[in-house]
N, C-alpha and C. Protein backbone atom coordinates (compact mmCIF):
# COMPACT_ATOMS: atom_id res chain seq x y z
N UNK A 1 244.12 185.93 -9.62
CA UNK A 1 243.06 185.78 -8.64
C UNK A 1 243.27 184.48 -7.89
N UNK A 2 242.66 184.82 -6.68
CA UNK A 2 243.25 183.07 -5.59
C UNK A 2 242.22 182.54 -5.79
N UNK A 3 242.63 180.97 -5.59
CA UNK A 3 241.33 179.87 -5.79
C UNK A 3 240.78 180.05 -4.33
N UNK A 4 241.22 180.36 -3.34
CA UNK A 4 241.24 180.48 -2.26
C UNK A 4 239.78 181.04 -1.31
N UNK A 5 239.26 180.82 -0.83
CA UNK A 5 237.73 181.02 -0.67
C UNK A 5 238.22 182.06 0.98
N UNK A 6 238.34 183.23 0.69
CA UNK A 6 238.41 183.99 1.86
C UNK A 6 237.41 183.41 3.16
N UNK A 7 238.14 184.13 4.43
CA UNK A 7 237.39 183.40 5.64
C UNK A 7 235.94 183.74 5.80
N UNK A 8 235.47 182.83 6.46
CA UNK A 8 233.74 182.90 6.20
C UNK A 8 233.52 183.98 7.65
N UNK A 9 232.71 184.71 8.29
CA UNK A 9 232.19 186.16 9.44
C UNK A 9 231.47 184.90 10.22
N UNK A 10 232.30 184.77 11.47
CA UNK A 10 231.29 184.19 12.41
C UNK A 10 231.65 185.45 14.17
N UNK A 11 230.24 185.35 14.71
CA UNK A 11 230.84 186.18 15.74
C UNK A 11 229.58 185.67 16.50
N UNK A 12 230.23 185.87 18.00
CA UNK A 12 229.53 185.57 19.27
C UNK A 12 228.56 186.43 19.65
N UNK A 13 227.70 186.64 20.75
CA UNK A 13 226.74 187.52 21.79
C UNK A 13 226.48 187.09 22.93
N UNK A 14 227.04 187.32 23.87
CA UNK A 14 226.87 187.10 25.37
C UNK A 14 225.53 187.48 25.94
N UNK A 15 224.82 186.18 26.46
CA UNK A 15 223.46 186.78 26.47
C UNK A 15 223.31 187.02 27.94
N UNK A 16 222.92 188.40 28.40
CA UNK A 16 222.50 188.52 29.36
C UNK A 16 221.94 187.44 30.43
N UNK A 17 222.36 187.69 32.13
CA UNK A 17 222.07 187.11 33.17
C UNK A 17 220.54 186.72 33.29
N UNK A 18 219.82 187.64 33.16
CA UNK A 18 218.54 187.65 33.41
C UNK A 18 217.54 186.70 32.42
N UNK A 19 218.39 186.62 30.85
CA UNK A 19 217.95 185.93 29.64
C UNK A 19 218.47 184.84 29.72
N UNK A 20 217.15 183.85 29.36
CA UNK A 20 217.38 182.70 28.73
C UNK A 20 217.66 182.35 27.02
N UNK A 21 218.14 181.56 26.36
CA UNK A 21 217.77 181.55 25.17
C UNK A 21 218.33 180.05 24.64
N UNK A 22 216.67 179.96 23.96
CA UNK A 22 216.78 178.26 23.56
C UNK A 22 216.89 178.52 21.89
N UNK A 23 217.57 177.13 21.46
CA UNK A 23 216.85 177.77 19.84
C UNK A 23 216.74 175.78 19.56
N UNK A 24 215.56 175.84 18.81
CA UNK A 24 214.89 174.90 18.28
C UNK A 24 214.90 174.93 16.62
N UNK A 25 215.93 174.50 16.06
CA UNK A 25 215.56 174.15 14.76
C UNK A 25 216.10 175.25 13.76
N UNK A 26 215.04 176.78 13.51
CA UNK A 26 215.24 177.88 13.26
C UNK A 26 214.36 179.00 13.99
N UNK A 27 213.94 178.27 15.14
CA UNK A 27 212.62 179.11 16.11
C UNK A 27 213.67 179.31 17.21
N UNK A 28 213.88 180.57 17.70
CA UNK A 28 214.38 181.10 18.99
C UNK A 28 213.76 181.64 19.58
N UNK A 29 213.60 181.28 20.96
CA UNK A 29 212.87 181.47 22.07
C UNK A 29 213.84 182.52 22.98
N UNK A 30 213.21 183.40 23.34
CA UNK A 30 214.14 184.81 24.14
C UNK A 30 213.05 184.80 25.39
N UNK A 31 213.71 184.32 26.69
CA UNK A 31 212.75 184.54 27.73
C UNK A 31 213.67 185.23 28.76
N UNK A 32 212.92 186.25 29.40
CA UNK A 32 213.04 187.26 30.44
C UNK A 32 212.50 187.85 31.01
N UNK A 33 212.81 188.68 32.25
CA UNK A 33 211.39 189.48 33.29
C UNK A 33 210.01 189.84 32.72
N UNK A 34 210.28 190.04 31.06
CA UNK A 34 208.63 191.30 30.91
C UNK A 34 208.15 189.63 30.04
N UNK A 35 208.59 188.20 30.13
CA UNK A 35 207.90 187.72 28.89
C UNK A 35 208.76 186.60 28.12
N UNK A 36 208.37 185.87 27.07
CA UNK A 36 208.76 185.47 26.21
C UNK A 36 208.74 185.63 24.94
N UNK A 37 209.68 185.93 23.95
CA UNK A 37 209.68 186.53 22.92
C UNK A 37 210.07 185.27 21.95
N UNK A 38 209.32 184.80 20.34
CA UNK A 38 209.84 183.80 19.51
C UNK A 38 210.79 184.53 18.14
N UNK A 39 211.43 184.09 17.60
CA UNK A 39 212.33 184.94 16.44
C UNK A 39 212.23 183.61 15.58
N UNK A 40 211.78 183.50 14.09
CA UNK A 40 212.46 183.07 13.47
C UNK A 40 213.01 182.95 12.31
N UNK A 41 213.94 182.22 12.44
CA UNK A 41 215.37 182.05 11.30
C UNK A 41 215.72 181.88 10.21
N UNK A 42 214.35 181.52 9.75
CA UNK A 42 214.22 180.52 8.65
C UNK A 42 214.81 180.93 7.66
N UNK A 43 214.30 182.09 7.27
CA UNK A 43 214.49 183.08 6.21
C UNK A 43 215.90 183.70 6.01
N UNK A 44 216.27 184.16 6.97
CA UNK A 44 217.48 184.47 7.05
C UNK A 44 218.58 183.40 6.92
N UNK A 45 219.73 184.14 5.84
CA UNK A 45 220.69 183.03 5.46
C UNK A 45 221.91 182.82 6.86
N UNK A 46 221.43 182.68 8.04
CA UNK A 46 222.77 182.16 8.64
C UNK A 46 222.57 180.81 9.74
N UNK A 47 223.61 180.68 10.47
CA UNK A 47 223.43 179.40 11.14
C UNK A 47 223.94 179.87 12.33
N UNK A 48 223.03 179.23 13.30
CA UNK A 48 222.63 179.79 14.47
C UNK A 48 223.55 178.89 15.50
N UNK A 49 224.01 178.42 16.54
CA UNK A 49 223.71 177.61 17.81
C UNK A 49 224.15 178.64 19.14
N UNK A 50 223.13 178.19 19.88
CA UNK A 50 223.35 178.05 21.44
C UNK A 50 224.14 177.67 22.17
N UNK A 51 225.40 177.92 22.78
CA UNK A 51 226.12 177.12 23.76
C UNK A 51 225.97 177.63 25.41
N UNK A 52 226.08 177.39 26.05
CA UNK A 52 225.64 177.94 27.73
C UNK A 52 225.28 179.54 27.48
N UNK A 53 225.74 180.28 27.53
CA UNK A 53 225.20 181.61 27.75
C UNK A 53 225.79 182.46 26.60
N UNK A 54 226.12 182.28 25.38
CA UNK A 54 226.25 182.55 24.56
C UNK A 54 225.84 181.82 23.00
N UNK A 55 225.37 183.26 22.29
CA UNK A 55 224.83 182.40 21.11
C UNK A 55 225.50 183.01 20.07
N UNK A 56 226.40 182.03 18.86
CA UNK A 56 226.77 182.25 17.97
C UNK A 56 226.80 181.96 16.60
N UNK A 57 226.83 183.23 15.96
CA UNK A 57 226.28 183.55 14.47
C UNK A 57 227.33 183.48 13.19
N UNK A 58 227.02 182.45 12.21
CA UNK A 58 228.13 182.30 11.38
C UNK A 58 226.70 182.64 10.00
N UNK A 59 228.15 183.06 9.34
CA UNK A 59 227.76 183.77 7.69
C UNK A 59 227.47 182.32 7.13
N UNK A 60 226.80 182.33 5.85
CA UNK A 60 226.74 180.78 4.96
C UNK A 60 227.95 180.90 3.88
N UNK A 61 228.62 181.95 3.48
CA UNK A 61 229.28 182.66 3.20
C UNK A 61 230.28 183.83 2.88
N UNK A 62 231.35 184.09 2.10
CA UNK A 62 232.23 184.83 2.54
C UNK A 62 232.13 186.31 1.93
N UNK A 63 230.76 186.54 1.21
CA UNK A 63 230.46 187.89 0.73
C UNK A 63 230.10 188.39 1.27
N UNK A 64 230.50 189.96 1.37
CA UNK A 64 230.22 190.96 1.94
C UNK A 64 227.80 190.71 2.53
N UNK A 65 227.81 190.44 1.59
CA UNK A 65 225.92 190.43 1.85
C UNK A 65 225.68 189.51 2.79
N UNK A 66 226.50 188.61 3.42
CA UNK A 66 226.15 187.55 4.21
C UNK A 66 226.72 188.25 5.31
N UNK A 67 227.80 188.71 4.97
CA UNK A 67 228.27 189.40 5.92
C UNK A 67 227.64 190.57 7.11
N UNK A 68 227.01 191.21 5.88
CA UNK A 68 225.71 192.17 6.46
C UNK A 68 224.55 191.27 7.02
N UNK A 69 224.21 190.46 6.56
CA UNK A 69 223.15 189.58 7.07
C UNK A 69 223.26 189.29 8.31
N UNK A 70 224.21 188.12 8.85
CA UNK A 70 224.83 188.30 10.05
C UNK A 70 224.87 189.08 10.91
N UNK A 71 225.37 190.41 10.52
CA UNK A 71 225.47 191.45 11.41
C UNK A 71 223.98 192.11 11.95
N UNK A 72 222.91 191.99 10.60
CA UNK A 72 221.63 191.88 11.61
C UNK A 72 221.36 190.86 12.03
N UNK A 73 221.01 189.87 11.66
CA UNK A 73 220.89 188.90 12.72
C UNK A 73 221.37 189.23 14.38
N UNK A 74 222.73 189.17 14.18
CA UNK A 74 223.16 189.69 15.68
C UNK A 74 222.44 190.94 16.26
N UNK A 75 222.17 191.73 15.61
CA UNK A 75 221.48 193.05 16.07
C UNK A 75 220.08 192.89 16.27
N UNK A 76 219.31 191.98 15.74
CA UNK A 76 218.14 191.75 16.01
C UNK A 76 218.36 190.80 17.11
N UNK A 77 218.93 189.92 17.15
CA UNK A 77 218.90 189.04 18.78
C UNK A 77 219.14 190.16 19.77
N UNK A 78 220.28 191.20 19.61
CA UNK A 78 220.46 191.93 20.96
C UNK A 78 218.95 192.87 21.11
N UNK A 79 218.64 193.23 20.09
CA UNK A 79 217.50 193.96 20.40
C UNK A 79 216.41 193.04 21.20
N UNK A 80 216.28 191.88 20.73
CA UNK A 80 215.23 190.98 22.05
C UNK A 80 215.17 190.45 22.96
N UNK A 81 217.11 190.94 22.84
CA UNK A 81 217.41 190.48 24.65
C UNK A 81 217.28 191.84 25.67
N UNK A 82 217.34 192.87 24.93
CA UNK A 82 216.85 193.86 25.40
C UNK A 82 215.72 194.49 25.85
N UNK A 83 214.64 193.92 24.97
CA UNK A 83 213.27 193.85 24.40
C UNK A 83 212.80 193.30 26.05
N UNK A 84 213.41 191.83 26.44
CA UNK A 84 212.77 191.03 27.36
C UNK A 84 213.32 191.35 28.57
N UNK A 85 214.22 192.35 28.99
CA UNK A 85 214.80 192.75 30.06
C UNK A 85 213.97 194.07 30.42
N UNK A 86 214.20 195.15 29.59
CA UNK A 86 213.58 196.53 29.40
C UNK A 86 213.11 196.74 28.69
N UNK A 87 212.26 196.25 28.21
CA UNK A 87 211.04 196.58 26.94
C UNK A 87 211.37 198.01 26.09
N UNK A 88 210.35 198.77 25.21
CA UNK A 88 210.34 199.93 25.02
C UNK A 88 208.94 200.40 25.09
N UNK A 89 209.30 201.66 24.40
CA UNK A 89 207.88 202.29 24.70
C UNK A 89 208.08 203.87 23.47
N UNK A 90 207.05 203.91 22.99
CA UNK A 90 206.70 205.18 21.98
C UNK A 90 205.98 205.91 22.69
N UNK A 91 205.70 207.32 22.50
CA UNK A 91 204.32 207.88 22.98
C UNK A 91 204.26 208.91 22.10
N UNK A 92 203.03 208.80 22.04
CA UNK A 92 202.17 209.81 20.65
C UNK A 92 201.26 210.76 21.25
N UNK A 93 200.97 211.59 20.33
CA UNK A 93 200.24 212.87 21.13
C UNK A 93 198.89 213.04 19.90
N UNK A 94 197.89 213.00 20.80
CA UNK A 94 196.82 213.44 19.98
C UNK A 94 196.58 214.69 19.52
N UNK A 95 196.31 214.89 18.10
CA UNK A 95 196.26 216.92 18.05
C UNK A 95 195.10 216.91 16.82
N UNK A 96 194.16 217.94 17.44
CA UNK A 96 193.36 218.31 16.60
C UNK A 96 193.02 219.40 16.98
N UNK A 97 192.05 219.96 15.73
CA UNK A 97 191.57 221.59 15.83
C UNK A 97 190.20 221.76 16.11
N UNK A 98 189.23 221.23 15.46
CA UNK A 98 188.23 221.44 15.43
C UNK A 98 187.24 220.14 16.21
N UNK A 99 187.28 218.62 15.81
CA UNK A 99 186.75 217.50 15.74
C UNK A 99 187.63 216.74 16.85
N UNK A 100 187.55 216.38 17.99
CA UNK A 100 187.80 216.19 19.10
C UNK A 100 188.20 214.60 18.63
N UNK A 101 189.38 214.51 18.48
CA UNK A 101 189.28 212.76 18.19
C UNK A 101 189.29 211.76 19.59
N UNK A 102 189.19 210.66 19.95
CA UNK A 102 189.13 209.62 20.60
C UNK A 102 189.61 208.57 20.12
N UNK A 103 190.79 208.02 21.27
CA UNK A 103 191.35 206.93 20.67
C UNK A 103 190.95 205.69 21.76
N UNK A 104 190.28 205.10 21.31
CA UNK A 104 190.31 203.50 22.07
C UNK A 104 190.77 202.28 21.78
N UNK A 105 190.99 201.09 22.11
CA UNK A 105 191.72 200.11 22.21
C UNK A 105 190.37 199.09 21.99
N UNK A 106 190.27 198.10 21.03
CA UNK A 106 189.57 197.00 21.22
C UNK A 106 190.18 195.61 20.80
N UNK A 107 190.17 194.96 21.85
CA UNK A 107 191.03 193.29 21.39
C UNK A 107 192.26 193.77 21.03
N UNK A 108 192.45 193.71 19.33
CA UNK A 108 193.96 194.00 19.38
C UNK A 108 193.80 195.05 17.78
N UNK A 109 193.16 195.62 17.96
CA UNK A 109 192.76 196.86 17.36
C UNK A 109 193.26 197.85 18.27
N UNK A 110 193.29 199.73 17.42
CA UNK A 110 193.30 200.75 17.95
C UNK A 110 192.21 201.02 17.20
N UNK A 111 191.02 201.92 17.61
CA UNK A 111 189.83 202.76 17.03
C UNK A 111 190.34 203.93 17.17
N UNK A 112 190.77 205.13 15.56
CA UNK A 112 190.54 206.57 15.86
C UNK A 112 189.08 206.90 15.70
N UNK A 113 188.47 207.79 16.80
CA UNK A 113 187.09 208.02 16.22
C UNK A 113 187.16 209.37 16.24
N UNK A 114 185.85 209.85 15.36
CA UNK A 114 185.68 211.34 15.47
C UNK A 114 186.59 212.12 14.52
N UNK A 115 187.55 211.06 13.54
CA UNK A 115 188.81 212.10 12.89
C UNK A 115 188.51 212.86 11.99
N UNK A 116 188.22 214.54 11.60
CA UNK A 116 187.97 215.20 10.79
C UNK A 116 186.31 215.03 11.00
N UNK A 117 185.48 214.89 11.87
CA UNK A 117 184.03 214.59 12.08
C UNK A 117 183.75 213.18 11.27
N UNK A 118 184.93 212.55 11.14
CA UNK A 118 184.28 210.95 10.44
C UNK A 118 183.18 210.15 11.14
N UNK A 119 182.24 209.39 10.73
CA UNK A 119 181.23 209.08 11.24
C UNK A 119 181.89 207.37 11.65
N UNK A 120 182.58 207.00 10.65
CA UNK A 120 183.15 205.51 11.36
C UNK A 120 184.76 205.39 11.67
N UNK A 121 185.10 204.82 12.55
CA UNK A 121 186.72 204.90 13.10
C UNK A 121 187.66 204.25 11.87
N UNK A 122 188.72 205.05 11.98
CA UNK A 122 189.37 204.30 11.40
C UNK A 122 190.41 203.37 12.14
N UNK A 123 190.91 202.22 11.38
CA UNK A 123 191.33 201.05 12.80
C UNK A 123 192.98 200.89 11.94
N UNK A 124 193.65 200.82 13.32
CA UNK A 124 194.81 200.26 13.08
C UNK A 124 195.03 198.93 13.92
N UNK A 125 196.46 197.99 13.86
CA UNK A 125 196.39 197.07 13.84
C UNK A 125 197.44 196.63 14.92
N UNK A 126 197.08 195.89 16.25
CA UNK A 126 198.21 196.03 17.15
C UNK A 126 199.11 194.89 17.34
N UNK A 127 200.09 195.10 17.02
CA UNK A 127 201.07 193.99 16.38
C UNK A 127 201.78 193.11 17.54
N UNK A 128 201.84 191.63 17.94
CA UNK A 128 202.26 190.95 18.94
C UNK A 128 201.83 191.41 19.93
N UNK A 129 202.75 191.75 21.53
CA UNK A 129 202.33 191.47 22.56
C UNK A 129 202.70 193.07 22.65
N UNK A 130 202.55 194.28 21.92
CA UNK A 130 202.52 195.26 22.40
C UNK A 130 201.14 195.76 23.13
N UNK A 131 201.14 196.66 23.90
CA UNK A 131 200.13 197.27 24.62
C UNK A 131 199.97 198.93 24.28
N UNK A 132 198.60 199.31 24.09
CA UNK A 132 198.43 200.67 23.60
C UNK A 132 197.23 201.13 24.71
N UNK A 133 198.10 202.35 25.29
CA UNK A 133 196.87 202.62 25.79
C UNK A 133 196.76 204.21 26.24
N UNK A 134 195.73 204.63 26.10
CA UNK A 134 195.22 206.21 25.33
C UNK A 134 194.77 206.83 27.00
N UNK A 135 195.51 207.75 27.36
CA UNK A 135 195.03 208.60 28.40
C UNK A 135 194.78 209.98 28.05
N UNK A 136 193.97 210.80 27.91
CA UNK A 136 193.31 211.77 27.36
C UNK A 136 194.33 211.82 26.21
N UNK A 137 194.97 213.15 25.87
CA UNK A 137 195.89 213.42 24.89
C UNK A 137 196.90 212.85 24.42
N UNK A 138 197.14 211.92 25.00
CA UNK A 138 198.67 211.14 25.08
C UNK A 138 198.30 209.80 24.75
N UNK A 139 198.72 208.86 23.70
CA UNK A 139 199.21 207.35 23.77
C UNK A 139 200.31 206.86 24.17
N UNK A 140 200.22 205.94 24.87
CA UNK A 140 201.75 205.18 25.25
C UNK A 140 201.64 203.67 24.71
N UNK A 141 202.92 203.51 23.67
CA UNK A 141 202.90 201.76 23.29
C UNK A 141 203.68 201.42 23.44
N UNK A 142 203.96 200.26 24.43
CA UNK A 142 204.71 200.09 25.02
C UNK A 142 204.73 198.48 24.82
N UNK A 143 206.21 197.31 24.85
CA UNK A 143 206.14 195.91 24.82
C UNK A 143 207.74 195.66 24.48
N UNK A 144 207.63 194.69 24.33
CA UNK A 144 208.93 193.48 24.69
C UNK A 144 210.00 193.62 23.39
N UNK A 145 208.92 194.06 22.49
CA UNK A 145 209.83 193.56 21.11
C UNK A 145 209.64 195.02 20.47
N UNK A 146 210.70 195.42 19.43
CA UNK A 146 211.17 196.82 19.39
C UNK A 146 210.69 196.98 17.99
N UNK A 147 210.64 195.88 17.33
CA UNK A 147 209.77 195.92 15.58
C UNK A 147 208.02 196.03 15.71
N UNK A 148 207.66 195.26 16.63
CA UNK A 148 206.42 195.51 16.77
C UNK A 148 205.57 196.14 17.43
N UNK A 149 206.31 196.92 18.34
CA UNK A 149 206.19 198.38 19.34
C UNK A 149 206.61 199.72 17.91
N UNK A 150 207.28 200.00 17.41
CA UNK A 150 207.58 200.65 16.37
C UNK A 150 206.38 200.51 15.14
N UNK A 151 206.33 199.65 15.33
CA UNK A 151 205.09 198.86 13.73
C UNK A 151 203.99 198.98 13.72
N UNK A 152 203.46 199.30 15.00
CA UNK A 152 202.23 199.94 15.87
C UNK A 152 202.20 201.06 16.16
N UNK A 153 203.03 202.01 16.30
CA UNK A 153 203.16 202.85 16.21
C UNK A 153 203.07 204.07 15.16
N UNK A 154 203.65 203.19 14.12
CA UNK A 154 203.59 203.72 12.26
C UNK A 154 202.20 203.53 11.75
N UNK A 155 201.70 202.85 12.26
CA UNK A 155 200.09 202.45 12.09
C UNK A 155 198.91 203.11 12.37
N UNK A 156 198.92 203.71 13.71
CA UNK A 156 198.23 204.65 14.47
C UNK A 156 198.95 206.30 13.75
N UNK A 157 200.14 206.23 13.23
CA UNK A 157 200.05 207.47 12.92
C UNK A 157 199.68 207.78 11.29
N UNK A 158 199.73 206.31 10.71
CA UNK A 158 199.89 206.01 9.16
C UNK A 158 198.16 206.09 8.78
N UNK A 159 197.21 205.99 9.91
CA UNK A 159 195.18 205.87 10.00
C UNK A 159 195.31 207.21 10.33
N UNK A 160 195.95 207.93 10.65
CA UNK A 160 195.50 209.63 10.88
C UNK A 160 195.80 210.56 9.89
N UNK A 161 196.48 209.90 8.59
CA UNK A 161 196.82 210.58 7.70
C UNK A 161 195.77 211.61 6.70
N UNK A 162 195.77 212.49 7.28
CA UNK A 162 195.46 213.98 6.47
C UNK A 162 195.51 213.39 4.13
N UNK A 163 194.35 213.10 3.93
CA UNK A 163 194.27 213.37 3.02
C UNK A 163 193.57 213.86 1.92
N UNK A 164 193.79 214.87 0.59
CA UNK A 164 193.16 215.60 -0.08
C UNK A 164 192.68 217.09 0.47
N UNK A 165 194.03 217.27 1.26
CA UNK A 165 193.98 218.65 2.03
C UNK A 165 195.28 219.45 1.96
N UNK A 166 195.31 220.22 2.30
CA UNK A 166 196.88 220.89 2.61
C UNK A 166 197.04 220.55 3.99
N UNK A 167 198.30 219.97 3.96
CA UNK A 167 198.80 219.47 5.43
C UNK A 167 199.33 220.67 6.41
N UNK A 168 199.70 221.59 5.66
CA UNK A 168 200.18 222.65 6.61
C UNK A 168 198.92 223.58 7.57
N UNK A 169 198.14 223.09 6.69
CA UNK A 169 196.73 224.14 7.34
C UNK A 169 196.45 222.98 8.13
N UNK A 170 196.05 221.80 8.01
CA UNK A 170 194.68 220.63 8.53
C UNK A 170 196.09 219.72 9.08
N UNK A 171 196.34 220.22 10.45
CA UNK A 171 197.11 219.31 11.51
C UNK A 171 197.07 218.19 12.51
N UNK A 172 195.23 218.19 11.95
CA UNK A 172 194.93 216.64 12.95
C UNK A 172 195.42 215.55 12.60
N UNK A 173 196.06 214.79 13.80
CA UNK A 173 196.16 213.53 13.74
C UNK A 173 196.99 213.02 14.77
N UNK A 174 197.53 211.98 15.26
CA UNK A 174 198.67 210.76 15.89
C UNK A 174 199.81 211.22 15.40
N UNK A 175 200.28 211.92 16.32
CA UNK A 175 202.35 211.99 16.17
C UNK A 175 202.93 211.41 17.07
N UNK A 176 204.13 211.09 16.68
CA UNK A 176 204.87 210.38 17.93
C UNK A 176 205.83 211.44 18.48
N UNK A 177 206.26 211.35 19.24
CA UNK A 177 207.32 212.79 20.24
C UNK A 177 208.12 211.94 21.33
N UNK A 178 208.19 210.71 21.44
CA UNK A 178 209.01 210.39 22.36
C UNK A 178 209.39 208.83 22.01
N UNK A 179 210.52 208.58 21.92
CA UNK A 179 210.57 206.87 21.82
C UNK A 179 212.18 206.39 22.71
N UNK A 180 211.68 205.65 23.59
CA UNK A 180 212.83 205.00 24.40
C UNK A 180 212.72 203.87 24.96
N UNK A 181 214.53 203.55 25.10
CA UNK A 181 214.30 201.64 25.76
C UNK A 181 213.58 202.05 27.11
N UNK A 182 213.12 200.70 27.13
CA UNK A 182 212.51 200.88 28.86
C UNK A 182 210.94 201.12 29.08
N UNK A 183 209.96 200.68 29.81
CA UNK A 183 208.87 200.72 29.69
C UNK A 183 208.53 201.95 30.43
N UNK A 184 208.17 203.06 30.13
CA UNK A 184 207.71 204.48 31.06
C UNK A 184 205.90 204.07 31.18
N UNK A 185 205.70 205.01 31.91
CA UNK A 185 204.59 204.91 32.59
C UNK A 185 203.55 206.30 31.85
């Protein structure tokens, strides 16, 4: 066996024209057309810097797990340089049979009301700078960052959950049917 400490995974990301990106410490700042987005590092085992328009990502080490680490890291920066250029967007479809649900928006709440004739809403929870907003049958959530547009999404459908019933019969609730980069209308 070599005493030899195999090479350590460092790799670059060319950050888009339109993106800025500062990094402070282990706080990265992602600014672009829809916004400013913060990421941070702390937690994650790698080491970050900024040089003019590229930012590059080195492993703390030469095992395969750092290795993977890294490789999200990098994948989560491209996702928020993406995030701040072309946002995304989910859209969910309201479905019920009998009990007419209503979905409204308060502060940074979603209210389902009316689910299964419930007398109080049940609330989900709207995560960062996403936006939810309910036009008759249809939700659209839409924002900058792709974990917390997704995370809001699982939420509103995770408060409609059918339970102590047979799911195949009792089909009310929040599904999602569409998810893409880019903010749709």
């Amino acid at each position: 066996m070599s005493t030899k400490q195999a090479e350590i995974f460092e790799t670059t990301f060319d950050v888009p024209q339109k993106v800025k990106v500062t990094l402070n410490k282990h706080m990265m700042l992602i600014e672009g057309p829809l916004g400013k987005v913060y990421k941070n590092f702390k937690k994650i085992p790698v080491e970050l810097a900024v040089n003019d328009n590229k930012v590059s990502i080195k492993a703390i080490n030469s095992r395969k797990k750092y290795y993977a680490i890294a490789n999200t890291a990098l994948s989560l920066i491209r996702n928020l340089c993406d995030g701040v250029i072309n946002g995304y967007t989910i859209k969910m479809k309201i479905v019920y049979a009998h009990f007419p649900i209503t979905v409204k928006t308060k502060d940074k709440l979603v209210l389902v009301e009316n689910f299964q004739g419930e007398r109080a809403p049940r609330i989900a929870k709207i995560h960062g700078a996403t936006k939810v907003v309910s036009k008759g049958d249809d939700i659209t959530v839409t924002g900058p960052v792709l974990n917390d547009v997704t995370q809001t999404a699982a939420e509103i459908e995770a408060v409609t959950k059918v339970k102590n019933k047979d799911h195949r019969v009792f089909l009310d609730g929040v599904y999602q049917y569409h998810k893409a980069k880019g903010i749709e209308k």
